[in-house]
Protein backbone atom coordinates (compact mmCIF):
# COMPACT_ATOMS: atom_id res chain seq x y z
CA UNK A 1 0.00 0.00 0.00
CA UNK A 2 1.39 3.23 -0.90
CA UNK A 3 1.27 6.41 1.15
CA UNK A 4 1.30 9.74 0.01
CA UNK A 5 3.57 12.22 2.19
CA UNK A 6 2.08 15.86 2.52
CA UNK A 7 4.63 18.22 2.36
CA UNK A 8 4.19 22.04 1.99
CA UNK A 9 6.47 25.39 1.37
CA UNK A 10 6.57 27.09 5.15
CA UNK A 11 5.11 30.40 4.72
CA UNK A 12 7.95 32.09 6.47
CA UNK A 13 11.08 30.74 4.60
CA UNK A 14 9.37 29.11 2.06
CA UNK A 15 11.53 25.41 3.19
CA UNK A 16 9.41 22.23 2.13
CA UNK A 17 8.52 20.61 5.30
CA UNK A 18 5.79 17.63 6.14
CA UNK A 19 2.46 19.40 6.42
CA UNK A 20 1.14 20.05 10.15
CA UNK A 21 -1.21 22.12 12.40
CA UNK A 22 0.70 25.62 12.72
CA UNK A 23 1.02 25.80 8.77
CA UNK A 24 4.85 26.23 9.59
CA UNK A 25 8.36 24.10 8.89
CA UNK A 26 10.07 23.01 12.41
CA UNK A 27 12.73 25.83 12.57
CA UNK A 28 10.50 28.41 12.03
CA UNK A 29 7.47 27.18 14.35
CA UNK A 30 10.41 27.03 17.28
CA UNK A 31 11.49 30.73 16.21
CA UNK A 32 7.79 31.49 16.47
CA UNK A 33 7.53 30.13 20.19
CA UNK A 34 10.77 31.97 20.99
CA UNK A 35 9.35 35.36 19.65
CA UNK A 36 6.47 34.88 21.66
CA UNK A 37 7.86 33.89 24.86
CA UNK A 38 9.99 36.79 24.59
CA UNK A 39 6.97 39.14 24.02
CA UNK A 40 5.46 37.47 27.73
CA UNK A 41 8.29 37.86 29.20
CA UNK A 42 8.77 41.72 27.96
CA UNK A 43 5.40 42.55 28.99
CA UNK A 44 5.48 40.83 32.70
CA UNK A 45 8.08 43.22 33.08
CA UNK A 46 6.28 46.32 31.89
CA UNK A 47 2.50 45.49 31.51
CA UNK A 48 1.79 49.15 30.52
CA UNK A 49 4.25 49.12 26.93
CA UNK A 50 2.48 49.82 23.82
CA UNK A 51 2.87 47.69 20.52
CA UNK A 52 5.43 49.46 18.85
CA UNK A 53 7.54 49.71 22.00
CA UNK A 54 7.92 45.93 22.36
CA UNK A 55 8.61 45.33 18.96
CA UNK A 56 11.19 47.34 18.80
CA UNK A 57 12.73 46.08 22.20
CA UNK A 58 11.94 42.54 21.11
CA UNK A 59 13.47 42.68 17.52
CA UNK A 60 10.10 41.61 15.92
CA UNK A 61 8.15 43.90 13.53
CA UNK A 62 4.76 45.34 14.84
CA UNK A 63 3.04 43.64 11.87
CA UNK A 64 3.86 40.38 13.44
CA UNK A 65 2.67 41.31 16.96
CA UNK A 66 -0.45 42.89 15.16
CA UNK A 67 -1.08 39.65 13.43
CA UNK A 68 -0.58 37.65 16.45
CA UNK A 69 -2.99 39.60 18.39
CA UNK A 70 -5.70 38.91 15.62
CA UNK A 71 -5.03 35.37 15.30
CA UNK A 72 -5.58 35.18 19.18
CA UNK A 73 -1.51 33.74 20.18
CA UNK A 74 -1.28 37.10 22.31
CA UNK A 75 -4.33 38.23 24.26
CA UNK A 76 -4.45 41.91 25.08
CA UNK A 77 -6.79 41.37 27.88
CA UNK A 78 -4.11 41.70 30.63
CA UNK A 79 -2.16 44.68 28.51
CA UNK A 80 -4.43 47.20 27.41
CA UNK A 81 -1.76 49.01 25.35
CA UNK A 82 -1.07 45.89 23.09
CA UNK A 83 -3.37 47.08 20.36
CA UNK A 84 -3.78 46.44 16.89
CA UNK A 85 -4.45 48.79 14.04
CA UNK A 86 -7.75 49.79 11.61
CA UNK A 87 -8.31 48.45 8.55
CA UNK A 88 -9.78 51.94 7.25
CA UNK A 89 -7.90 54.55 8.85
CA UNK A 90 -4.61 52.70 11.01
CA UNK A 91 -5.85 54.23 14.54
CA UNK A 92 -5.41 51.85 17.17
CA UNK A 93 -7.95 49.54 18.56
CA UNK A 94 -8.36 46.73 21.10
CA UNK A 95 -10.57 44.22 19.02
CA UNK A 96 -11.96 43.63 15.68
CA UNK A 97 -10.79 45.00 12.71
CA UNK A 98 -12.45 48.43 12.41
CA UNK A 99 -12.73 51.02 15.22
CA UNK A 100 -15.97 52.82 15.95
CA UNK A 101 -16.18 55.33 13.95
CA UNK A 102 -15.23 53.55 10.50
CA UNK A 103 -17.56 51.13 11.42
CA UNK A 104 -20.34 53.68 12.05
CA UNK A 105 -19.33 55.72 8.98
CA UNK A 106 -19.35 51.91 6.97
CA UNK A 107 -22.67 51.45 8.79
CA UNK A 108 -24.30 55.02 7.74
CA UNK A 109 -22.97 54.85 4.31
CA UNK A 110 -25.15 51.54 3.84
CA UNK A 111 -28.02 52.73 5.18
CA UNK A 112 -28.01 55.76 2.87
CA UNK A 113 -27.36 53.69 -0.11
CA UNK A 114 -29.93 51.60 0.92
CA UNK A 115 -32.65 54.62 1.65
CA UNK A 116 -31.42 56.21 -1.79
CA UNK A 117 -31.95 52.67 -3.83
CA UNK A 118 -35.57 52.39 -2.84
CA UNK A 119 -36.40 55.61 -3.32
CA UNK A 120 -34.84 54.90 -7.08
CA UNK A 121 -37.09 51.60 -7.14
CA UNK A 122 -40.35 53.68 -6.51
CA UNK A 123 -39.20 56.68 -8.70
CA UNK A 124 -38.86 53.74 -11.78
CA UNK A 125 -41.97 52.04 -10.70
CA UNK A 126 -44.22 55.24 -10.54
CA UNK A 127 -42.64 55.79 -13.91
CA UNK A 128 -43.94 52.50 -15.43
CA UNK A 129 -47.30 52.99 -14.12
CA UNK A 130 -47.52 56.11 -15.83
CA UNK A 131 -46.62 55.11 -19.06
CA UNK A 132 -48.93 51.97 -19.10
CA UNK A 133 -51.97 54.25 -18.55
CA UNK A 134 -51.24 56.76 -20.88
C-alpha cells in the first residue's frame, strides 16, 4: 500500500517541510515560540508598553505582533496598550478590525445607499405605471 507524504512550502522561509497544524516548517514554528515567549516575558516586566515599544525592544516587527494579536496567540486582555491597528484609517484599537467610527461611517454609508436605492425603485416604478396608462 502506498502512502502519500504531505509536504508544503513554510510560509515564512518558504523550506518544504511535512504538512502540520501551525502551517509552519520546524525551525521556524520554534522561532515562532521563541518570539512569543519573549513578548510574555517583555510585557510581565512592563505590563503598561504599547505595541510598537515591544517590537522594537523585542526585535520583531509590529506587523507580526499585530497579526498575532488577531489570530488570538497574544491576548491583550491583561495589557491594554497591546493594540492592533484599523483596517480603514490605522488608529489603534483593542478588538476587531475596524474602530468605531469607520464602522459607524461603513454602517451610515449603507443605510443611505440603501434609503437612496428604494427611493430609485419607486421613482422607476411610478414611472412604469404612468406610461402603461397613458
Amino acid at each position: 500500500m502506498l502512502t502519500e507524504l504531505k509536504v508544503a512550502h513554510c510560509s515564512d522561509c518558504g523550506r518544504i517541510y511535512q504538512k502540520n497544524l501551525r502551517g509552519l516548517c520546524h525551525s521556524c514554528a520554534s522561532e515562532s515560540d521563541r518570539q512569543l515567549q519573549a513578548i510574555d516575558r517583555f510585557m510581565v516586566r512592563y505590563p503598561t508598553t504599547d505595541t510598537e515599544t515591544v517590537a522594537a525592544h523585542v526585535g520583531i516587527s509590529p506587523s507580526r505582533i499585530r497579526s498575532w494579536l488577531r489570530q488570538g496567540k497574544l491576548r491583550n486582555d491583561s495589557y491594554p496598550n497591546l493594540c492592533d491597528a484599523c483596517d480603514l484609517c490605522q488608529t489603534p484599537i483593542q478588538a476587531g478590525h475596524l474602530c468605531h467610527d469607520c464602522s459607524v461611517r461603513i454602517q451610515t454609508d449603507i443605510s443611505r445607499l440603501l434609503t437612496q436605492e428604494q427611493e430609485d425603485r419607486e421613482r422607476q416604478r411610478a414611472a412604469i405605471s404612468y406610461r402603461f396608462r397613458a
